[in-house]
PDB file of N, CA and C in Angstrom:
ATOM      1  N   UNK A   1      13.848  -3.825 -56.311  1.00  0.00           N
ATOM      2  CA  UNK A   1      13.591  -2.948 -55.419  1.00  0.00           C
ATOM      3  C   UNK A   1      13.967  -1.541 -55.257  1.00  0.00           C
ATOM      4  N   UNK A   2      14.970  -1.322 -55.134  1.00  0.00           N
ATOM      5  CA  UNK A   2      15.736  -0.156 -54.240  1.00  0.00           C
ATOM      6  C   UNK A   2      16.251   0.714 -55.425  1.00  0.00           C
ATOM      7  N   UNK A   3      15.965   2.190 -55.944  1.00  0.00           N
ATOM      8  CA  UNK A   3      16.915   2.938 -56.865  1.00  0.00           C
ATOM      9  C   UNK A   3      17.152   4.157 -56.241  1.00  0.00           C
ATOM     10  N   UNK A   4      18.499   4.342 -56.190  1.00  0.00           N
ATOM     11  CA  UNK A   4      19.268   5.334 -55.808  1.00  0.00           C
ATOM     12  C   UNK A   4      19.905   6.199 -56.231  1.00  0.00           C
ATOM     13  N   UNK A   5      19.570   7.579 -56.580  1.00  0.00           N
ATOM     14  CA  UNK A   5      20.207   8.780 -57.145  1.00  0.00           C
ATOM     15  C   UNK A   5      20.386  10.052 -56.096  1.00  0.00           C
ATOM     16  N   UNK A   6      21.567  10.560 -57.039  1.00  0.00           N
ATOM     17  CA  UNK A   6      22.257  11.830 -55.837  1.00  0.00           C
ATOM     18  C   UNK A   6      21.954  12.830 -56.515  1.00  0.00           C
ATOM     19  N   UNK A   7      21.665  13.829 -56.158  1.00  0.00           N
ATOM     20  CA  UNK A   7      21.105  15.241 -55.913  1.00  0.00           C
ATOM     21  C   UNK A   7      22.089  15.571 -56.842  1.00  0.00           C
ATOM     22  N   UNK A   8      21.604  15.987 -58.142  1.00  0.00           N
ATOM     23  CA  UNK A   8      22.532  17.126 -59.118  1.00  0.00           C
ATOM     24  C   UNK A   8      23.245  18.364 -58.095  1.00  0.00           C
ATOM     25  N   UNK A   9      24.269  18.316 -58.606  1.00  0.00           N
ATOM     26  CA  UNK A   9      25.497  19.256 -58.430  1.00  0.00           C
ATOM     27  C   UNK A   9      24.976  20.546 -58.843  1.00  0.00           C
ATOM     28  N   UNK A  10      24.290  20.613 -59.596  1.00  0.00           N
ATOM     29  CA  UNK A  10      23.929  22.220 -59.750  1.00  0.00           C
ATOM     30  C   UNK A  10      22.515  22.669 -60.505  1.00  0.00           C
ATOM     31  N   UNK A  11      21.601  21.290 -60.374  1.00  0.00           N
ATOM     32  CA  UNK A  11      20.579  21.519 -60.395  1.00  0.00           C
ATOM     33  C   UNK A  11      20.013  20.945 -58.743  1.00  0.00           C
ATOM     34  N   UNK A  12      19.213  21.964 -57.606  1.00  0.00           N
ATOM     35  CA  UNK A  12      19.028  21.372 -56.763  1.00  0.00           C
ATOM     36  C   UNK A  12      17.670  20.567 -56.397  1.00  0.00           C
ATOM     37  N   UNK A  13      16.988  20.687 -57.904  1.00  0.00           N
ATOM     38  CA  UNK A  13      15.770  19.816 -57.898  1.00  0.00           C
ATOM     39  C   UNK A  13      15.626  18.943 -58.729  1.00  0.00           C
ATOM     40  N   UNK A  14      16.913  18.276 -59.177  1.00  0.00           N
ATOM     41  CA  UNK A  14      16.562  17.383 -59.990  1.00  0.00           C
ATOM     42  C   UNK A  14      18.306  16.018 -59.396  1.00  0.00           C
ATOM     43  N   UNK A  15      17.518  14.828 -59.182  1.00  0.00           N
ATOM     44  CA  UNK A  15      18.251  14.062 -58.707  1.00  0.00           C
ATOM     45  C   UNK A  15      18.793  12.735 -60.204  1.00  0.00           C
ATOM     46  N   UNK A  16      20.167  12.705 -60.081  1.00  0.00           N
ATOM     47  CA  UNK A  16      21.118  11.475 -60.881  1.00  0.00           C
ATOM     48  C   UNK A  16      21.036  10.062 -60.624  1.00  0.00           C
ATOM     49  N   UNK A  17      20.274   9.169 -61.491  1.00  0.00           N
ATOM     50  CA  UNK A  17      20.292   7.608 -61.043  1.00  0.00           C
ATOM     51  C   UNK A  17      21.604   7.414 -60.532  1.00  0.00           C
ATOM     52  N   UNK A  18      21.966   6.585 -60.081  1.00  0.00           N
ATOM     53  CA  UNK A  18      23.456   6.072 -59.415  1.00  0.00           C
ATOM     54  C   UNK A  18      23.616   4.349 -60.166  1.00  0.00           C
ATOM     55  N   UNK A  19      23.905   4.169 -60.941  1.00  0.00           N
ATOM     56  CA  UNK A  19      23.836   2.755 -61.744  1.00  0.00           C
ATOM     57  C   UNK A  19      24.823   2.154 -60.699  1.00  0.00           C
ATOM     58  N   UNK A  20      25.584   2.084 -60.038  1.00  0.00           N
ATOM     59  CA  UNK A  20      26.552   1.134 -59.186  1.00  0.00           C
ATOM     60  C   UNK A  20      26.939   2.246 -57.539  1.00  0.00           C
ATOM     61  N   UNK A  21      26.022   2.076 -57.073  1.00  0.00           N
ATOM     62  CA  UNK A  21      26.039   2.419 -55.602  1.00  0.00           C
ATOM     63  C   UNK A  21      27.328   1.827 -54.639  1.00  0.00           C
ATOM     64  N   UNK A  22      27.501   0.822 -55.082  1.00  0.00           N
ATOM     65  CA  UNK A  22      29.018   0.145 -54.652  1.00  0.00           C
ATOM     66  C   UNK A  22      30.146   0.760 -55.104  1.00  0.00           C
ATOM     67  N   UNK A  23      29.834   1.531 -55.516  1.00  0.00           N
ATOM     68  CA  UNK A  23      31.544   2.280 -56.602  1.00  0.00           C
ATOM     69  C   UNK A  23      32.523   2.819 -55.406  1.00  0.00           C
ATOM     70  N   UNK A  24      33.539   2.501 -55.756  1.00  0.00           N
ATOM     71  CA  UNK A  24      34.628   3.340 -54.680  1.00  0.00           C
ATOM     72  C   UNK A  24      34.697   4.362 -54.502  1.00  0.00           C
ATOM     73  N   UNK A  25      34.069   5.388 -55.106  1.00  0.00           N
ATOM     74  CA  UNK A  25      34.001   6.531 -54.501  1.00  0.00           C
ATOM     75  C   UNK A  25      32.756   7.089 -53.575  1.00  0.00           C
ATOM     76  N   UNK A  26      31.947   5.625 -53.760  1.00  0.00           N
ATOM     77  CA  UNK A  26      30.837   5.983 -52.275  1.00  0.00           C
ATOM     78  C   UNK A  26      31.096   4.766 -51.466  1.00  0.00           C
ATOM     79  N   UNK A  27      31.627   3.734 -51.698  1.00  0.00           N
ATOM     80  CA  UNK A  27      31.914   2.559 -50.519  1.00  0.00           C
ATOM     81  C   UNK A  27      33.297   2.059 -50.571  1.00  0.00           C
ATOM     82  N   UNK A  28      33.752   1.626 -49.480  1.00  0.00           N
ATOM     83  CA  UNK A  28      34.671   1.296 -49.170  1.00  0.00           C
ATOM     84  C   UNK A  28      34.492   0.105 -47.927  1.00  0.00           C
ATOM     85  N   UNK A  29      34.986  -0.857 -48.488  1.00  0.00           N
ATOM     86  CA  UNK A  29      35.509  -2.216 -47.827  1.00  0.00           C
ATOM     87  C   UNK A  29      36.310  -1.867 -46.729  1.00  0.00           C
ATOM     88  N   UNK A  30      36.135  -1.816 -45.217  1.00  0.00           N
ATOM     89  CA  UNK A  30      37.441  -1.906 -44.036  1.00  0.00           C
ATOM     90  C   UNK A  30      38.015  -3.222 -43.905  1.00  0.00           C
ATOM     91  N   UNK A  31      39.301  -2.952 -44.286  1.00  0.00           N
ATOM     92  CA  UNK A  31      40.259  -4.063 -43.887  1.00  0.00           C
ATOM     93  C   UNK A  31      39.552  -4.971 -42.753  1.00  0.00           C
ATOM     94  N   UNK A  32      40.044  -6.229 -43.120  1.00  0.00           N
ATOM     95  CA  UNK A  32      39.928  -7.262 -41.641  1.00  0.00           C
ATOM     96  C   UNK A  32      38.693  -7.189 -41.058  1.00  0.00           C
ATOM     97  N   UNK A  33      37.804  -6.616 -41.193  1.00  0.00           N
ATOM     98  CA  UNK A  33      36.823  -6.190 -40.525  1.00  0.00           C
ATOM     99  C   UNK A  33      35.512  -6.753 -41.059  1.00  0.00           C
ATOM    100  N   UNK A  34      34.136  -7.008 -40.280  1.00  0.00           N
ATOM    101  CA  UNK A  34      32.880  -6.575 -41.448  1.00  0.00           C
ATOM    102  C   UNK A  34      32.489  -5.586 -41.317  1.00  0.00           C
ATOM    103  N   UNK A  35      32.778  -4.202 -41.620  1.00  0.00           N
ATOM    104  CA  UNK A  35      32.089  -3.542 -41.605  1.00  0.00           C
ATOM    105  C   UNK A  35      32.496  -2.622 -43.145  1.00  0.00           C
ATOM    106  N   UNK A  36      32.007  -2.083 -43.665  1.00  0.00           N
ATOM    107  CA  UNK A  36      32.126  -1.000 -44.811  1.00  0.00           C
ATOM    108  C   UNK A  36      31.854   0.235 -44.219  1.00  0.00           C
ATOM    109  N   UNK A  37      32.753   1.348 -45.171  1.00  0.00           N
ATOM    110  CA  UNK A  37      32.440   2.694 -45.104  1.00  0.00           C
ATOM    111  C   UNK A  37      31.438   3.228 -46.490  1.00  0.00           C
ATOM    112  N   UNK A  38      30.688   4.169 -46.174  1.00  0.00           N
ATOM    113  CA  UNK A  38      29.550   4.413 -47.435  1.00  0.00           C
ATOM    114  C   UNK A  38      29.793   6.098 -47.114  1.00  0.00           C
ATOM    115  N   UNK A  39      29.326   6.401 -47.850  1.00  0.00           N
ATOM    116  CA  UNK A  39      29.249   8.210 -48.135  1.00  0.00           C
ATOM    117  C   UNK A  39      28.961   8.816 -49.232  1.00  0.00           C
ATOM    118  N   UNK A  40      28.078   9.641 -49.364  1.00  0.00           N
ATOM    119  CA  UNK A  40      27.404   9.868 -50.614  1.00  0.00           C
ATOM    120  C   UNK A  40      27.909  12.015 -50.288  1.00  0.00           C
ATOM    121  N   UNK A  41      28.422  12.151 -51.286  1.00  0.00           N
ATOM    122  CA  UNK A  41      28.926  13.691 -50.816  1.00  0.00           C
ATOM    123  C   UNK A  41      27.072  14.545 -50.826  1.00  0.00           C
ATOM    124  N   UNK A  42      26.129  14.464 -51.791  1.00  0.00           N
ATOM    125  CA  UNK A  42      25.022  15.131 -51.566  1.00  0.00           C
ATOM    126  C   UNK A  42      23.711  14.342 -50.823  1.00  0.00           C
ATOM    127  N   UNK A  43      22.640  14.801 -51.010  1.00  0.00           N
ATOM    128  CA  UNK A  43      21.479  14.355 -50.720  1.00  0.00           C
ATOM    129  C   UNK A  43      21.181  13.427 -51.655  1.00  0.00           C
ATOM    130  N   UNK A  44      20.949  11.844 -50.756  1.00  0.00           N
ATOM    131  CA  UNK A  44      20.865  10.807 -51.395  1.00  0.00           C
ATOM    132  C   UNK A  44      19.268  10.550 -51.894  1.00  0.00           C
ATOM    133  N   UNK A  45      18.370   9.941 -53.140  1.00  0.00           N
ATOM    134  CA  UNK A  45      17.069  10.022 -52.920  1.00  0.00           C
ATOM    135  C   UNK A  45      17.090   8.299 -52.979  1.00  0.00           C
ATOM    136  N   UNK A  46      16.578   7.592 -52.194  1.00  0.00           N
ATOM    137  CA  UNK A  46      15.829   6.241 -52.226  1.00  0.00           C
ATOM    138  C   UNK A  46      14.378   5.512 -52.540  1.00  0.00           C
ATOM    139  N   UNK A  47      14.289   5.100 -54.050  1.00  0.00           N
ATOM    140  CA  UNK A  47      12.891   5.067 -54.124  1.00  0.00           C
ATOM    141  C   UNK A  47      12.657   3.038 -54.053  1.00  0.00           C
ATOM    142  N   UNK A  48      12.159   2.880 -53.267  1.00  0.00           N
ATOM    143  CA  UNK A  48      11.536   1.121 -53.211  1.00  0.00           C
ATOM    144  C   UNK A  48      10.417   1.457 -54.086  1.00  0.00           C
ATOM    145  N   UNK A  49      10.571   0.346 -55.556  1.00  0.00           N
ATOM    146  CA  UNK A  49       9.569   0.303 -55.874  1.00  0.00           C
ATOM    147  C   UNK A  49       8.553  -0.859 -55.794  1.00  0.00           C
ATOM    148  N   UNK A  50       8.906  -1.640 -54.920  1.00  0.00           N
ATOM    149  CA  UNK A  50       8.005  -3.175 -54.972  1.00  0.00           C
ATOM    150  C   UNK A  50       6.660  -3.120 -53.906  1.00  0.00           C
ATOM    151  N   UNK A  51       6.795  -1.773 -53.042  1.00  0.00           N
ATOM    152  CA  UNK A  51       5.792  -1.646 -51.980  1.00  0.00           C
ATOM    153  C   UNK A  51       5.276  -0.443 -52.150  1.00  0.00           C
ATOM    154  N   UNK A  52       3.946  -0.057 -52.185  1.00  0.00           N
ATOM    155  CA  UNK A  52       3.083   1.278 -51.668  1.00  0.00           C
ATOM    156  C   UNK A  52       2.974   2.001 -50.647  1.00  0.00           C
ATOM    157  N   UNK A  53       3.438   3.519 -50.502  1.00  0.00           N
ATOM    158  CA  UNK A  53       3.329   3.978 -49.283  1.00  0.00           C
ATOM    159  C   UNK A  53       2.018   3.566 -48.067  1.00  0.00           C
ATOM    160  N   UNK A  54       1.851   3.487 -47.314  1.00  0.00           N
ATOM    161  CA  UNK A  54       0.749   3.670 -46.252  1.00  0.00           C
ATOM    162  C   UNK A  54       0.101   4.647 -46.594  1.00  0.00           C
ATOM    163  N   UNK A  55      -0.886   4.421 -46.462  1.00  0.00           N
ATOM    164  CA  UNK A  55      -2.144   5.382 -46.856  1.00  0.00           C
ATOM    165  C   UNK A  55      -2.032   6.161 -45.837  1.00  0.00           C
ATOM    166  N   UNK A  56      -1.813   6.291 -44.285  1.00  0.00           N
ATOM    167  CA  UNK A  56      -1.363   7.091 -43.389  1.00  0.00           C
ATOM    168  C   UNK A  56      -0.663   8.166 -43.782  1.00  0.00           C
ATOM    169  N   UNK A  57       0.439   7.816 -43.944  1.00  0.00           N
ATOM    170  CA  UNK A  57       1.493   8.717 -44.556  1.00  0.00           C
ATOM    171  C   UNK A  57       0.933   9.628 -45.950  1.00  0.00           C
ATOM    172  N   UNK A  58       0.314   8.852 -46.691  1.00  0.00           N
ATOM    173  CA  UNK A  58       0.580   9.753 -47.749  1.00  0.00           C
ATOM    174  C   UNK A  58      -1.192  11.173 -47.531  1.00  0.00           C
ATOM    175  N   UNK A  59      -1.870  10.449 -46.531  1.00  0.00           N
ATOM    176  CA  UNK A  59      -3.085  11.410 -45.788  1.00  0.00           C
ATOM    177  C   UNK A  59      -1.674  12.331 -44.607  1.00  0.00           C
ATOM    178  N   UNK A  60      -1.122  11.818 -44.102  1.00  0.00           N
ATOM    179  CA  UNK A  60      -0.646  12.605 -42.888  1.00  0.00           C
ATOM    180  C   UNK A  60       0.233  13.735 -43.590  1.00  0.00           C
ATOM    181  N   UNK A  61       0.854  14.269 -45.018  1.00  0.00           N
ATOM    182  CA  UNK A  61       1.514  14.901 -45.567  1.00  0.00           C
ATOM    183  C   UNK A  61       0.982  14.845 -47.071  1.00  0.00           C
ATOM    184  N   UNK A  62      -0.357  15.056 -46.841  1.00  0.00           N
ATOM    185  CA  UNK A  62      -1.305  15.508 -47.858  1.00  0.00           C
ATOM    186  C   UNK A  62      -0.725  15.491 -48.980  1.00  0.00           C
ATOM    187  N   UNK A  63      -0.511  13.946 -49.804  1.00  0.00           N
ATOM    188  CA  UNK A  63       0.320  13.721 -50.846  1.00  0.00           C
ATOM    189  C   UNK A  63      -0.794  12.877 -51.701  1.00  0.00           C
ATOM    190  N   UNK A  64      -0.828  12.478 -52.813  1.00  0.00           N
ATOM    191  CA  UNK A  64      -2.017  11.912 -53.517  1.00  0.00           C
ATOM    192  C   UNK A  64      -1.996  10.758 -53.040  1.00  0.00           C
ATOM    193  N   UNK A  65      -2.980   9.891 -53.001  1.00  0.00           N
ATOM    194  CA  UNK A  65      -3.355   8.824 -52.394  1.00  0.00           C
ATOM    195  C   UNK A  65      -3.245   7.729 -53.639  1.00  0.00           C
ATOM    196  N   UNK A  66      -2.524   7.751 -54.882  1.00  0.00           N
ATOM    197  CA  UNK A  66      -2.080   6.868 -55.852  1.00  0.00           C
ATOM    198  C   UNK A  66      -0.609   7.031 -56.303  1.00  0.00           C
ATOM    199  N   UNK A  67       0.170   7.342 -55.293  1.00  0.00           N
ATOM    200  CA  UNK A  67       1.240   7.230 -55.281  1.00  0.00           C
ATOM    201  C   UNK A  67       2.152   5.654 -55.033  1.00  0.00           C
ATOM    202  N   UNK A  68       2.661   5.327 -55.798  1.00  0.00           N
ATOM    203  CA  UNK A  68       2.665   3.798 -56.403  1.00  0.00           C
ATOM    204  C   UNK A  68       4.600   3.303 -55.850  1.00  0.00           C
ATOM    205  N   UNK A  69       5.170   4.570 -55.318  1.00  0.00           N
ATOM    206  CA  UNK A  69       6.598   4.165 -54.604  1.00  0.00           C
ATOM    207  C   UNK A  69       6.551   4.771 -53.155  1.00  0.00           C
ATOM    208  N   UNK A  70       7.489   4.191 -52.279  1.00  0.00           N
ATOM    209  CA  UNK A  70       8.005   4.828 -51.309  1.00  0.00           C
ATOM    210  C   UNK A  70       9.051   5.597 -51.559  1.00  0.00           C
ATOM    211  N   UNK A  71       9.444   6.973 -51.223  1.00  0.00           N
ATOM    212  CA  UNK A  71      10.515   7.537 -51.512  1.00  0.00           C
ATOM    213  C   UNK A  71      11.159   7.703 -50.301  1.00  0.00           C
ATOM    214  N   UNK A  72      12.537   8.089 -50.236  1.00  0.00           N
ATOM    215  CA  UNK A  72      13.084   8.419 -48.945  1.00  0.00           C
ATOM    216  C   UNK A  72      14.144   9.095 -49.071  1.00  0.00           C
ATOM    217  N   UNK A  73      14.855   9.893 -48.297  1.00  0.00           N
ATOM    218  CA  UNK A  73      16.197  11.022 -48.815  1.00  0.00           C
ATOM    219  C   UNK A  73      16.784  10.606 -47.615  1.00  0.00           C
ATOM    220  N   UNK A  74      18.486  11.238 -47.901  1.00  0.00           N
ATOM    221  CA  UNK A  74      19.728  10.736 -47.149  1.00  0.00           C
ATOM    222  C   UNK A  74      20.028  11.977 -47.286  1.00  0.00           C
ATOM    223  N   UNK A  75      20.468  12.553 -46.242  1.00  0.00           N
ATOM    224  CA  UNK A  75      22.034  12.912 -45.766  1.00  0.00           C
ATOM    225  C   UNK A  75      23.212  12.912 -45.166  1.00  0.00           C
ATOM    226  N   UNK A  76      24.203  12.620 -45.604  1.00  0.00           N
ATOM    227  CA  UNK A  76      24.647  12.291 -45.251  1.00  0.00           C
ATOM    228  C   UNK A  76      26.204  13.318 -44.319  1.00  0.00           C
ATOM    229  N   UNK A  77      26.078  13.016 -43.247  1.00  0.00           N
ATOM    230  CA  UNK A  77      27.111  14.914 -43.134  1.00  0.00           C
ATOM    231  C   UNK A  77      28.866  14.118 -42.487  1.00  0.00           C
ATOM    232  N   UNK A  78      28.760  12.924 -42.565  1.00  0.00           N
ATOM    233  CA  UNK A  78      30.603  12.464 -42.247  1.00  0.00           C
ATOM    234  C   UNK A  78      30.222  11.055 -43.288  1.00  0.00           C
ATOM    235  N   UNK A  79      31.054  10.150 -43.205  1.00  0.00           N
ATOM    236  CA  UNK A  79      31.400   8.654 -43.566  1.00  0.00           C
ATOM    237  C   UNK A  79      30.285   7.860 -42.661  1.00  0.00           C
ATOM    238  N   UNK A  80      29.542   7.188 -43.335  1.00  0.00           N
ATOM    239  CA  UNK A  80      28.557   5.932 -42.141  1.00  0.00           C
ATOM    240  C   UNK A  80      29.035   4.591 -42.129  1.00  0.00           C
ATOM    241  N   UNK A  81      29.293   4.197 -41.378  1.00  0.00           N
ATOM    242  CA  UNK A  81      30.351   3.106 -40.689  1.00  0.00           C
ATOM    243  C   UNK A  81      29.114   1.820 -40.518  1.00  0.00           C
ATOM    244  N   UNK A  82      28.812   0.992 -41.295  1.00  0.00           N
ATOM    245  CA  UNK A  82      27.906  -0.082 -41.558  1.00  0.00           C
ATOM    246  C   UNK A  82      28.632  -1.069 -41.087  1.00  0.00           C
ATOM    247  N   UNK A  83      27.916  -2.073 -39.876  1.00  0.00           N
ATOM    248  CA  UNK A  83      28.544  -3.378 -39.318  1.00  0.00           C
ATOM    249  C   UNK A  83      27.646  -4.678 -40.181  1.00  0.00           C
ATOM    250  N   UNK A  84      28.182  -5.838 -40.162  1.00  0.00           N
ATOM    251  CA  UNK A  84      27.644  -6.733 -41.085  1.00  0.00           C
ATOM    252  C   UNK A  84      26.320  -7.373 -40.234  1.00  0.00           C
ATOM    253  N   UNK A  85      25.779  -6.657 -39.164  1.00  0.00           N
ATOM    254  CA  UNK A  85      24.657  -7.127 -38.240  1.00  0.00           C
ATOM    255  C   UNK A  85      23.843  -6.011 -38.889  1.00  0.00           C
ATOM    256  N   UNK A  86      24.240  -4.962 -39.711  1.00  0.00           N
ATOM    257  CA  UNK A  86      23.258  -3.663 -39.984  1.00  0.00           C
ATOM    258  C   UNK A  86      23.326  -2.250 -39.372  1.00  0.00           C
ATOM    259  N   UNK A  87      23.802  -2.624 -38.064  1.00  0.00           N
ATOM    260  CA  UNK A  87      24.098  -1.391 -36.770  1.00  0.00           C
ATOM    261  C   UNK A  87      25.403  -0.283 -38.074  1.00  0.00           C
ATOM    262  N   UNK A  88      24.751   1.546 -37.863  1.00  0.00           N
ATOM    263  CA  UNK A  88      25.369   1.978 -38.467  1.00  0.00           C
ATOM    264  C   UNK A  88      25.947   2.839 -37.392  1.00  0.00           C
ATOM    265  N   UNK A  89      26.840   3.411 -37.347  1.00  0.00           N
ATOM    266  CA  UNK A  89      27.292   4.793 -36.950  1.00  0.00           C
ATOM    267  C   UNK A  89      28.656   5.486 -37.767  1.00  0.00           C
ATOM    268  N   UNK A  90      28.445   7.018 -37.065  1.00  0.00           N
ATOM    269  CA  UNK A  90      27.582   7.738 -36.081  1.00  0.00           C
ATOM    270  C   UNK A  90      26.413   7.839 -36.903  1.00  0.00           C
ATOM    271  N   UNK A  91      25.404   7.823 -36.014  1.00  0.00           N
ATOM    272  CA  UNK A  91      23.835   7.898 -36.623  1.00  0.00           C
ATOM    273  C   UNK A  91      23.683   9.081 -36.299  1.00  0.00           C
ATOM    274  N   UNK A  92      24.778  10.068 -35.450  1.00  0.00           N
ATOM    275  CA  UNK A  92      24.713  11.464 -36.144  1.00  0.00           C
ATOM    276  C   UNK A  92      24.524  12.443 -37.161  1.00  0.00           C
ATOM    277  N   UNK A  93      25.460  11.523 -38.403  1.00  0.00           N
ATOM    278  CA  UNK A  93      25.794  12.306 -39.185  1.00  0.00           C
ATOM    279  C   UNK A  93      24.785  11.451 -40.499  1.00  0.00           C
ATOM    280  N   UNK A  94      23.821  10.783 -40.048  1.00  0.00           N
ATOM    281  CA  UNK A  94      22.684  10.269 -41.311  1.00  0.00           C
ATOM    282  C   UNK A  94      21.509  10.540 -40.808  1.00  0.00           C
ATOM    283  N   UNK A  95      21.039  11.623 -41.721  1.00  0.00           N
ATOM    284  CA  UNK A  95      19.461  12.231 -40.991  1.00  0.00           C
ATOM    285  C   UNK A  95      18.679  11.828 -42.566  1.00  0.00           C
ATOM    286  N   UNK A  96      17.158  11.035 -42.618  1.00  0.00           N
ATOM    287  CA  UNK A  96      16.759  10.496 -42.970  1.00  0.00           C
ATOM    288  C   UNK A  96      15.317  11.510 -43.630  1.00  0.00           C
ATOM    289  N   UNK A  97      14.994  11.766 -44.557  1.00  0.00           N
ATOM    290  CA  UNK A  97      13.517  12.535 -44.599  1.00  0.00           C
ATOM    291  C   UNK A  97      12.497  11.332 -45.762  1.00  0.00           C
ATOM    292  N   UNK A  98      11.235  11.760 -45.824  1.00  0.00           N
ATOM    293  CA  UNK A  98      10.459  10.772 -46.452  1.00  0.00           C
ATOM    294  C   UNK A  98       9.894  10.124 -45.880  1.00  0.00           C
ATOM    295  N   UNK A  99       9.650   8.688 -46.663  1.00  0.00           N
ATOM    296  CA  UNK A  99       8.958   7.801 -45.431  1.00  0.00           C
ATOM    297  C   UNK A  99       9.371   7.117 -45.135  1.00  0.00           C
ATOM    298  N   UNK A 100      10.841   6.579 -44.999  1.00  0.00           N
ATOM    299  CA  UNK A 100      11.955   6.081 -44.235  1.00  0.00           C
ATOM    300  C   UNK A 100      11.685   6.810 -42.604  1.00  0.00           C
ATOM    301  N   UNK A 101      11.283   8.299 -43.116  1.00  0.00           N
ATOM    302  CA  UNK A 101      11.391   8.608 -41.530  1.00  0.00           C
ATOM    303  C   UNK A 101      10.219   8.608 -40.652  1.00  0.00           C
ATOM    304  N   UNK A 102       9.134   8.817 -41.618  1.00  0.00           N
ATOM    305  CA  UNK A 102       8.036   8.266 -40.909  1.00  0.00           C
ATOM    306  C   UNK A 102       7.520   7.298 -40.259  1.00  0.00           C
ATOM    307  N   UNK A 103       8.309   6.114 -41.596  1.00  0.00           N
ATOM    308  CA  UNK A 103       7.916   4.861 -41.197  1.00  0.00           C
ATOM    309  C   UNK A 103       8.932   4.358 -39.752  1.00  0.00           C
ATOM    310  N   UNK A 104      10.114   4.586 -39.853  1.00  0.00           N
ATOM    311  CA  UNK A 104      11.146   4.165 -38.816  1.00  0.00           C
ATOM    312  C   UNK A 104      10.562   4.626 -37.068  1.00  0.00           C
ATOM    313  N   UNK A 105       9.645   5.493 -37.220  1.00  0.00           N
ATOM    314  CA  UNK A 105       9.755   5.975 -35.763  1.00  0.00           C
ATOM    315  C   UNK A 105       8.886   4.890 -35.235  1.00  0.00           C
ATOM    316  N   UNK A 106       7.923   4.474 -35.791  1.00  0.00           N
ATOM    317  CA  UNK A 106       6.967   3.043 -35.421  1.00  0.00           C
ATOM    318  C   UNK A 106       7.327   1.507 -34.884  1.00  0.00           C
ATOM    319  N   UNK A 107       8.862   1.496 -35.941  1.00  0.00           N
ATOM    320  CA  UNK A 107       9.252   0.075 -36.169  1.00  0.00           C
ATOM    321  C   UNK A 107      10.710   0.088 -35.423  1.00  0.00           C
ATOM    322  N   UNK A 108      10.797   1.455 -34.684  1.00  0.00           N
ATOM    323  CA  UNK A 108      12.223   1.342 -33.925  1.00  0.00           C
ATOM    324  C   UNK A 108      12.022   0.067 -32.552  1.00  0.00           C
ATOM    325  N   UNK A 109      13.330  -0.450 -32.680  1.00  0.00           N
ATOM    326  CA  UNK A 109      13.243  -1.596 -31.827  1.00  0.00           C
ATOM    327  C   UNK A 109      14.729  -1.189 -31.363  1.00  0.00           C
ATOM    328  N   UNK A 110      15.180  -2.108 -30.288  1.00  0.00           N
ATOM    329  CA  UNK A 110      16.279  -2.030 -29.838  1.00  0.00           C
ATOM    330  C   UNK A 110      17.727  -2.737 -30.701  1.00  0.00           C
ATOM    331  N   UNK A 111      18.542  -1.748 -30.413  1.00  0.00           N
ATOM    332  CA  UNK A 111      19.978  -2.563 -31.507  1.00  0.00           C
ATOM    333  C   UNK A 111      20.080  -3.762 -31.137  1.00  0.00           C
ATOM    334  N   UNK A 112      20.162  -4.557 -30.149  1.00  0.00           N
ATOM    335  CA  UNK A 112      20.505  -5.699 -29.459  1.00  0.00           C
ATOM    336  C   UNK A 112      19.259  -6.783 -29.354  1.00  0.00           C
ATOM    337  N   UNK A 113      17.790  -6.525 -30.058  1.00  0.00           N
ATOM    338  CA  UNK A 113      17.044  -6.973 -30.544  1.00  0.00           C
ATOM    339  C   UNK A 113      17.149  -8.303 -31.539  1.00  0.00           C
ATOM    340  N   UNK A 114      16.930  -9.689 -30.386  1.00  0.00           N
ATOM    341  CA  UNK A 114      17.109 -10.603 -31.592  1.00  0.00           C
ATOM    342  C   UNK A 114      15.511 -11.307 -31.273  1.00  0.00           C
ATOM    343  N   UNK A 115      14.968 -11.579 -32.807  1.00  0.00           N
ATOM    344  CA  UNK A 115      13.456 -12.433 -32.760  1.00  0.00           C
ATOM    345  C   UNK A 115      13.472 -13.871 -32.395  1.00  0.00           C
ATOM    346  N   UNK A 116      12.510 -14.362 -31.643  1.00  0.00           N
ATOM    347  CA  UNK A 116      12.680 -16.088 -31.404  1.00  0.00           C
ATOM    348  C   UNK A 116      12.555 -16.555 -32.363  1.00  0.00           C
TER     349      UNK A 116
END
């Protein structure tokens, strides 16, 4: 599914696979706790490749209509504090572009949201 690369350091249009996204210098395990700390110092890019954008999306931001991944970008501007239910904060400091953000404004549901 999921490949994740960070924004070259000094090229600003060209993004670095990330072969181990778990590495200690972007996650961290909290003691006693479930929750992890994550932090990516640049602009994160997220590409899913097992699903096709919405044809919506890729008409609503006039992008070719045989575009064969979803892409999505991170920023990240403090530490994001991940609970083992999914709930992140501060959801301040993670602003989302792509079609993570397109798609999310549709499928927002409530945190405390459980399905029968």
């Amino acid at each position: 599914g999921f490949v994740i690369a960070l924004l070259n350091e000094t090229d600003d249009k060209k993004f670095d696979f990330i072969g181990l996204p778990y590495h200690e210098k972007y996650y961290t395990l909290i003691d006693s706790s479930a929750e992890i700390d994550i932090f990516y110092p640049r602009r994160i890019s997220l590409t899913y490749t097992k699903k096709t954008p919405e044809t919506a999306y890729l008409k609503q931001y006039n992008l070719p209509l045989d575009v064969g991944v979803q892409i999505s970008y991170i920023d990240m501007l403090d530490v994001i504090t991940i609970r083992e239910n999914g709930y992140y904060y501060n959801q301040k400091d993670w602003v989302n572009f792509g079609y993570w953000s397109w798609k999310n404004i549709g499928d927002l549901l409530p945190f405390d949201y459980i399905p029968d």
